[in-house]
Protein backbone atom coordinates (compact mmCIF):
# COMPACT_ATOMS: atom_id res chain seq x y z
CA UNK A 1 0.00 0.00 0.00
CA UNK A 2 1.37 3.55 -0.80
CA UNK A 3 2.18 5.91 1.50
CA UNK A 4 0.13 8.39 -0.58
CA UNK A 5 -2.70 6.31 -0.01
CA UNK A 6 -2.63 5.53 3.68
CA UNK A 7 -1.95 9.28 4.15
CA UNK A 8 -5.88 9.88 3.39
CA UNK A 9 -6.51 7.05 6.23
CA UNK A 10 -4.64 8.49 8.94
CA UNK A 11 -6.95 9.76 12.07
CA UNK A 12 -5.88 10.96 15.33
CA UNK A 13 -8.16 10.76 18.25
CA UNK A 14 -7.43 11.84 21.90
CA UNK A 15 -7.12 9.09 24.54
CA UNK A 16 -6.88 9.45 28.51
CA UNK A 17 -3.02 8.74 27.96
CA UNK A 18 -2.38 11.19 25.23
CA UNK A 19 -3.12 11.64 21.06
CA UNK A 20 -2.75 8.98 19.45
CA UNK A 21 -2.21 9.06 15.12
CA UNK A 22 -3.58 5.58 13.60
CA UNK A 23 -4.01 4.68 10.04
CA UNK A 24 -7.83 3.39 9.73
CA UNK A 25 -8.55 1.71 6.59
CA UNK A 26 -12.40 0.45 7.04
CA UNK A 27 -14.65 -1.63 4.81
CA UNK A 28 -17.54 0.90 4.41
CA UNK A 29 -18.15 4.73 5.57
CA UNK A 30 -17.75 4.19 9.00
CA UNK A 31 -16.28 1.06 9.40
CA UNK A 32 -18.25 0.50 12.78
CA UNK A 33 -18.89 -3.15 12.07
CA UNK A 34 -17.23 -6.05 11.15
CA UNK A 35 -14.25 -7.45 13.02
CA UNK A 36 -11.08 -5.59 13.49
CA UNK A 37 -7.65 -6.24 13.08
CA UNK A 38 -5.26 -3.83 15.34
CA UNK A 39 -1.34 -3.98 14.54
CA UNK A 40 0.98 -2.81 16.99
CA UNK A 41 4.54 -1.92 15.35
CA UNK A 42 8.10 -1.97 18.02
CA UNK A 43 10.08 0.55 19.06
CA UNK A 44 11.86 2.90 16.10
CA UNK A 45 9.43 1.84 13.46
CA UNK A 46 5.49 3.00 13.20
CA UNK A 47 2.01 2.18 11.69
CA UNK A 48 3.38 1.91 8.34
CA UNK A 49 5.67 -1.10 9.78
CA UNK A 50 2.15 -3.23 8.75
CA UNK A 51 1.54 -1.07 5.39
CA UNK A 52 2.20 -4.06 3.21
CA UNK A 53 0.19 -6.60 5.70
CA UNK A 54 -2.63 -3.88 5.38
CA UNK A 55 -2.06 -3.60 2.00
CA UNK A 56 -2.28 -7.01 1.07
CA UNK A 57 -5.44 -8.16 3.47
CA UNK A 58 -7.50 -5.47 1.98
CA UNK A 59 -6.93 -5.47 -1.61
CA UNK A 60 -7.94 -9.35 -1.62
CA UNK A 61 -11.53 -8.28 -2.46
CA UNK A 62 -15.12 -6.74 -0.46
CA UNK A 63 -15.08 -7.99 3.35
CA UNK A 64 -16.32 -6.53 6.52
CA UNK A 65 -13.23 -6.41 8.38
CA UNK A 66 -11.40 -3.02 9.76
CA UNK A 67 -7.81 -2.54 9.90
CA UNK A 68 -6.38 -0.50 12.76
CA UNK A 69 -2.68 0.54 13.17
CA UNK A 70 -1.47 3.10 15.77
CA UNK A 71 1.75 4.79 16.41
CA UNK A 72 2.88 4.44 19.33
CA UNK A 73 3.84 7.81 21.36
CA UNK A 74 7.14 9.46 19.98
CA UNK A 75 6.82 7.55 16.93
CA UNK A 76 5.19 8.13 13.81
CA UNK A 77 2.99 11.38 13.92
CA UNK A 78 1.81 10.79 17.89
CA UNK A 79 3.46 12.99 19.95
CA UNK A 80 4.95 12.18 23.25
CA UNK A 81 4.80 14.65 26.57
CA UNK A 82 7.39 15.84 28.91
CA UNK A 83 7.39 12.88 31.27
CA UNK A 84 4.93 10.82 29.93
CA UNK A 85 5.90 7.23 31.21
CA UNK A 86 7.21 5.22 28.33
CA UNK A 87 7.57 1.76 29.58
CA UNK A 88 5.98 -1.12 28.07
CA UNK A 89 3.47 -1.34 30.49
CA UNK A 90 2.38 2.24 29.88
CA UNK A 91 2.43 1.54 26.58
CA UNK A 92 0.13 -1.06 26.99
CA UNK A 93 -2.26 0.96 29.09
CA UNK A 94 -2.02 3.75 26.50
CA UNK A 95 -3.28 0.81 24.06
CA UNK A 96 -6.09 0.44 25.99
CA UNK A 97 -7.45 3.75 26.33
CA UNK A 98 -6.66 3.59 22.56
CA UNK A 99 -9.12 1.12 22.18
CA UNK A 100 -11.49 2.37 24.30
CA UNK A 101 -11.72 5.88 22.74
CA UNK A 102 -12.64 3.78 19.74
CA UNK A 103 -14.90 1.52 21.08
CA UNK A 104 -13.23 -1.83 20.02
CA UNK A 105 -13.88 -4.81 21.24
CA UNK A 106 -13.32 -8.46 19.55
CA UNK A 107 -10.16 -7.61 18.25
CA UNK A 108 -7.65 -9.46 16.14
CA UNK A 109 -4.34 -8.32 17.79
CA UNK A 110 -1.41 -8.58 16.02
CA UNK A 111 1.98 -7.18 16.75
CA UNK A 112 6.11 -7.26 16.36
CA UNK A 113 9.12 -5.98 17.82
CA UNK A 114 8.51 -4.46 21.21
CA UNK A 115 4.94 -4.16 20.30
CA UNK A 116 5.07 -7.81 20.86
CA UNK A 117 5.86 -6.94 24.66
CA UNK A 118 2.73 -4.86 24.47
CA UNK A 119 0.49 -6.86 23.53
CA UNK A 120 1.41 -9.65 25.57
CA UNK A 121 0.60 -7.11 28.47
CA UNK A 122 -2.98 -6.17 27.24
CA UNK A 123 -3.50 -9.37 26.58
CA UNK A 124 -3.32 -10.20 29.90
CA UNK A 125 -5.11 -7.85 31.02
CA UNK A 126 -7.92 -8.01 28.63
CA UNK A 127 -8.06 -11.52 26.88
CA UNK A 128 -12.31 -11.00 27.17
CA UNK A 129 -12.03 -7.72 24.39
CA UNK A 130 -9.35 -9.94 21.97
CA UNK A 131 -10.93 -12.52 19.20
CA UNK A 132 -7.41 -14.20 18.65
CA UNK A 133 -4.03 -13.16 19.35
CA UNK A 134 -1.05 -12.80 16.63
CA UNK A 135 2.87 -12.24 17.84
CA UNK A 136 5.31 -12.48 15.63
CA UNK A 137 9.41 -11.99 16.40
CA UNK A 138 9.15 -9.93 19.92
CA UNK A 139 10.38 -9.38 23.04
CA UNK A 140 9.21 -12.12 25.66
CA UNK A 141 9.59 -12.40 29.53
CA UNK A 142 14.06 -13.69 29.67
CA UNK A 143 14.12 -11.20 26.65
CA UNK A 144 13.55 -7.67 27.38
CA UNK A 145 15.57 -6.16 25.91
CA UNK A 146 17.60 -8.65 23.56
CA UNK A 147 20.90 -9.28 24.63
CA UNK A 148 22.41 -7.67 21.17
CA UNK A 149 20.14 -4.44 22.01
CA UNK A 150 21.22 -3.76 26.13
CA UNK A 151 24.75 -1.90 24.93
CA UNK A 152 22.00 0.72 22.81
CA UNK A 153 20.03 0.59 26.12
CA UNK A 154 23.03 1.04 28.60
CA UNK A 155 23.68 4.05 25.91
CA UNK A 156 20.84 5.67 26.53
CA UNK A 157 20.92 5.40 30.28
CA UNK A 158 24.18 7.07 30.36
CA UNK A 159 22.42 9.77 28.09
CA UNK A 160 24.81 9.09 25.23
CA UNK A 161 22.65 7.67 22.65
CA UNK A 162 20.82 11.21 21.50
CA UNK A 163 23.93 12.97 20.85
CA UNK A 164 25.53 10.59 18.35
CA UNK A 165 22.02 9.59 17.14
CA UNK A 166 20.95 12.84 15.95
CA UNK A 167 24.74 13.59 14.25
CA UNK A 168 24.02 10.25 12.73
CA UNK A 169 20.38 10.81 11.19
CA UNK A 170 22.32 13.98 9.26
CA UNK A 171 22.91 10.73 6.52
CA UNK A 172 19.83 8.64 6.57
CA UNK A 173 21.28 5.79 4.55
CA UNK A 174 24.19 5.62 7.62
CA UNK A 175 21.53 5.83 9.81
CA UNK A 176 18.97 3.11 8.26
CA UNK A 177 22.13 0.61 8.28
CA UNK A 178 23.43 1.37 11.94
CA UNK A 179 19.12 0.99 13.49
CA UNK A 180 18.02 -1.51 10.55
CA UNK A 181 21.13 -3.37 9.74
CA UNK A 182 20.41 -6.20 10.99
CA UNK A 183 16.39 -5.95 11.10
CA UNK A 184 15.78 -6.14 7.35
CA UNK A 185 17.30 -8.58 4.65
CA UNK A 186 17.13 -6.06 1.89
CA UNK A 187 17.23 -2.76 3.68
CA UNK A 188 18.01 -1.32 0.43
CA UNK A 189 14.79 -2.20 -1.33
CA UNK A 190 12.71 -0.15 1.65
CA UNK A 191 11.47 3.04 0.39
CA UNK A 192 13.65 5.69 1.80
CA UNK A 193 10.42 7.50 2.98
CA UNK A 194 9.36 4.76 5.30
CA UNK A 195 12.89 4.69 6.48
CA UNK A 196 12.44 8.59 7.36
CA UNK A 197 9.14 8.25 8.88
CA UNK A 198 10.63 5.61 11.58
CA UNK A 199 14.00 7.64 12.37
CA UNK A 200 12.78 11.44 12.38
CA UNK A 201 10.77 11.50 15.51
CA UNK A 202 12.81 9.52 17.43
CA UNK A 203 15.61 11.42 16.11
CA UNK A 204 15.20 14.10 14.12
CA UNK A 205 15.85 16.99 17.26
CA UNK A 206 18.42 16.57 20.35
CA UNK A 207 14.50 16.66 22.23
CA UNK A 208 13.16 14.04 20.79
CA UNK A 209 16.40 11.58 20.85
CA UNK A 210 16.45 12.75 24.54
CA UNK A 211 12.99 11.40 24.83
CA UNK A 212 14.06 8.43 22.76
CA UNK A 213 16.47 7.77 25.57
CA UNK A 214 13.97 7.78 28.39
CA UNK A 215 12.08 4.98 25.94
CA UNK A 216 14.88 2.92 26.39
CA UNK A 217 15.62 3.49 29.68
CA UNK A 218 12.23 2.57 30.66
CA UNK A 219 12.41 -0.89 29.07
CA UNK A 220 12.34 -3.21 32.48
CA UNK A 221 12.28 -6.78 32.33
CA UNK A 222 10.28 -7.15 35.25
CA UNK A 223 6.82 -5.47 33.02
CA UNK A 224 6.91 -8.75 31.61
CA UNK A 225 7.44 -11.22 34.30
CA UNK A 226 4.85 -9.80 35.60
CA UNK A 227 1.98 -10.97 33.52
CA UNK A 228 2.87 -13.88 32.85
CA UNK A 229 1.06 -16.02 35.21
CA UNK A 230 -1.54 -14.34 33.44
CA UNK A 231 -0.30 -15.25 30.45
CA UNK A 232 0.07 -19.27 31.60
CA UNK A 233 -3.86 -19.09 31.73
CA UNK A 234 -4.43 -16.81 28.44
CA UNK A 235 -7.04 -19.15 25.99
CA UNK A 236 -7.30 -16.85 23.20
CA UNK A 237 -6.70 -18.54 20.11
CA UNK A 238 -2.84 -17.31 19.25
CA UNK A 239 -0.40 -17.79 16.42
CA UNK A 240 3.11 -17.22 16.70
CA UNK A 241 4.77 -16.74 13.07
CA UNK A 242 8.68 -16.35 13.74
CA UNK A 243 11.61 -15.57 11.42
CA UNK A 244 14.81 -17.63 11.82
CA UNK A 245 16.99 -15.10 10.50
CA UNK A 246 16.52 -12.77 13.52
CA UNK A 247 19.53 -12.01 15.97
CA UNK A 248 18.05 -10.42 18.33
CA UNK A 249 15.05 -12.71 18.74
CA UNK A 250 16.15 -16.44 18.32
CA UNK A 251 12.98 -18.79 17.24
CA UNK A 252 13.61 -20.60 20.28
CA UNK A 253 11.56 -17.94 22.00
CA UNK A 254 8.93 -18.99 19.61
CA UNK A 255 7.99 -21.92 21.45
CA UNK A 256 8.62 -20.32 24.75
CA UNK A 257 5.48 -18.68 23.63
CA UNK A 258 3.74 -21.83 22.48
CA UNK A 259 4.54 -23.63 25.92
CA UNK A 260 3.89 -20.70 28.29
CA UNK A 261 0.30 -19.60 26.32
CA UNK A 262 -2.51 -22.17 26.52
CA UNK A 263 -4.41 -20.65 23.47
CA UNK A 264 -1.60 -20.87 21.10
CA UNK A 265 -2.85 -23.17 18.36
CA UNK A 266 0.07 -23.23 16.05
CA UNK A 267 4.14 -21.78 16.03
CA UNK A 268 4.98 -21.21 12.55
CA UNK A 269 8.83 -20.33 11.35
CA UNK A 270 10.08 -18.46 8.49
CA UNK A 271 12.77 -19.39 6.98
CA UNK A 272 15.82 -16.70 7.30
CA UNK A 273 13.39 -13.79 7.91
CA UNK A 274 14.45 -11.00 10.26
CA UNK A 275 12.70 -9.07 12.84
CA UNK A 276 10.57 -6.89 10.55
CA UNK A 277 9.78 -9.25 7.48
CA UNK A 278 6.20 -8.14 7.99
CA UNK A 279 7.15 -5.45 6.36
CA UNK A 280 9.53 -7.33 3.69
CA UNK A 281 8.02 -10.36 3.23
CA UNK A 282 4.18 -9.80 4.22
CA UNK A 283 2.82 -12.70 2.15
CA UNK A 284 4.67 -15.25 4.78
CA UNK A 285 2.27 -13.73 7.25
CA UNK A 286 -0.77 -12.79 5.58
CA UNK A 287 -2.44 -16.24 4.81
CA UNK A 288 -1.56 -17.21 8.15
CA UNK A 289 -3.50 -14.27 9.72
CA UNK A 290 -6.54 -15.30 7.67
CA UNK A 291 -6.62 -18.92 8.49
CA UNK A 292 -5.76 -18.33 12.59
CA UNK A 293 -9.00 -15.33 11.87
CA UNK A 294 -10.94 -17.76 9.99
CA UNK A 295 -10.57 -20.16 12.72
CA UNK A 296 -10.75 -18.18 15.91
CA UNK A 297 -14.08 -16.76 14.59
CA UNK A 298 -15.78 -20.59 13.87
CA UNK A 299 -14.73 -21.95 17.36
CA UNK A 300 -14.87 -19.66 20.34
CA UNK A 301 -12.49 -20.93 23.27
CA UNK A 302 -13.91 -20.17 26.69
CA UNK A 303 -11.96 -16.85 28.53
């Protein structure tokens, strides 16, 4: 989908936790009814992380479902406020004051990166408002933050990060290889715009990389830990769809997933893909999505 296009579906609505942006792309006027599909993107990245996902679900022909992708605060076009908490689980929170300003309920949640950590959060705290549950390659409880990613974190603690961030983002292909490097496995066939939307507001301005910082310095191992007994009793239908080709998130984690989530109905792996092959190779996700949807929909587990 082009950026010209989802452009025309962005919204931004106010929530208890702050404005949220979100690209909207609904089946009729409104797009009121029908089921909904929500995508949470990770940290450095933003809605249009799932612009080829989108892309490809709704251009398969007339249907009734809505598809929902925020940006997170700080990234994308939602701002962030002087202190606003930034840690996963406020994230989460802010996702659910998201969905509440919206009014949705029976939602498809899907997610990636450190959105993964979010969701796993809401989850827990709301399995009754989710239909089925999607995670792809994402932080999980032993795993937040990657090993490869703490030295970036320890950076930012030590409020070094912004300064040699911002000098970097001056050249945005130095920039996209140093933060993407390792995400993508053809960061050179990613439209330069996208790369800019994901960098700028986390490091366009010394503010912003400062607040970039606190993002990072927020990220506490213990937000996760801490829900998942909740998640050892989570039902909802859930798919786990993993690349093998990711560093910082070994497939192995995968099936930590499958063994500590009830619901999970199948793990499936793809084959050298890296953390954001959503966004490179969406058709390795997409008829997944619409069999685990298809499926969650005919047989409702008990929550």
């Amino acid at each position: 989908m082009q950026l010209t296009e989802l452009h025309t579906r962005r919204h931004s609505i106010a929530t208890r936790s702050g404005e949220i942006s979100y690209i909207d792309i609904a089946p009729g006027e409104t797009g009121e009814t029908g089921p909904v599909a929500l995508f949470v993107h990770g940290i450095a990245t933003n809605a249009y992380l799932w612009r080829n996902v989108i892309g490809a679900l709704a251009g398969q022909g007339p249907g009734d479902r809505r598809y929902i992708a925020p940006d997170l605060p700080l990234h994308g076009q939602s701002p962030v406020t002087a202190g606003q908490d930034l840690s996963v689980t406020a994230l989460a929170a802010g996702l659910e004051d998201f969905c509440d300003a919206l009014g949705l309920t029976g939602i498809d949640l899907v997610a990636n990166d450190t959105g993964g950590a979010i969701a796993q959060i809401f989850a827990a705290r709301n399995p009754r408002r989710l239909a089925s549950l999607t995670l792809t390659n994402c932080d999980t409880d032993g795993n937040l933050p990657p090993e490869s990613f703490k030295p970036t974190v320890e950076l930012a603690r030590a409020g070094n990060l912004a300064p040699s961030a911002v000098a970097l983002f001056a050249d945005l292909d130095a920039a996209a290889k140093v933060a993407f490097g390792t995400a993508y496995e053809h960061l050179d066939r990613v439209d330069p715009a996208v790369i800019r939307s994901y960098l700028e507001p986390c490091f366009g301005t010394m503010e912003r990389a400062r607040e970039f910082e606190r993002l990072l310095a927020a990220l506490d191992a213990g937000d996760l830990a801490a829900v998942t007994p909740a998640l050892r009793e989570l039902t909802v239908p859930t798919l786990v769809v993993w690349g093998t080709g990711d560093e910082a998130f070994d497939v192995s984690w995968a099936y930590w997933l499958r063994d500590t989530i009830p619901g999970t109905t199948r793990v499936v792996t793809v084959e050298g893909a890296r953390l954001f092959f959503p966004d490179e190779r969406p058709m390795d996700l997409v008829p997944h999505l619409e069999r685990h949807w298809a499926a969650a929909a005919a047989v409702r587990i008990p929550r």
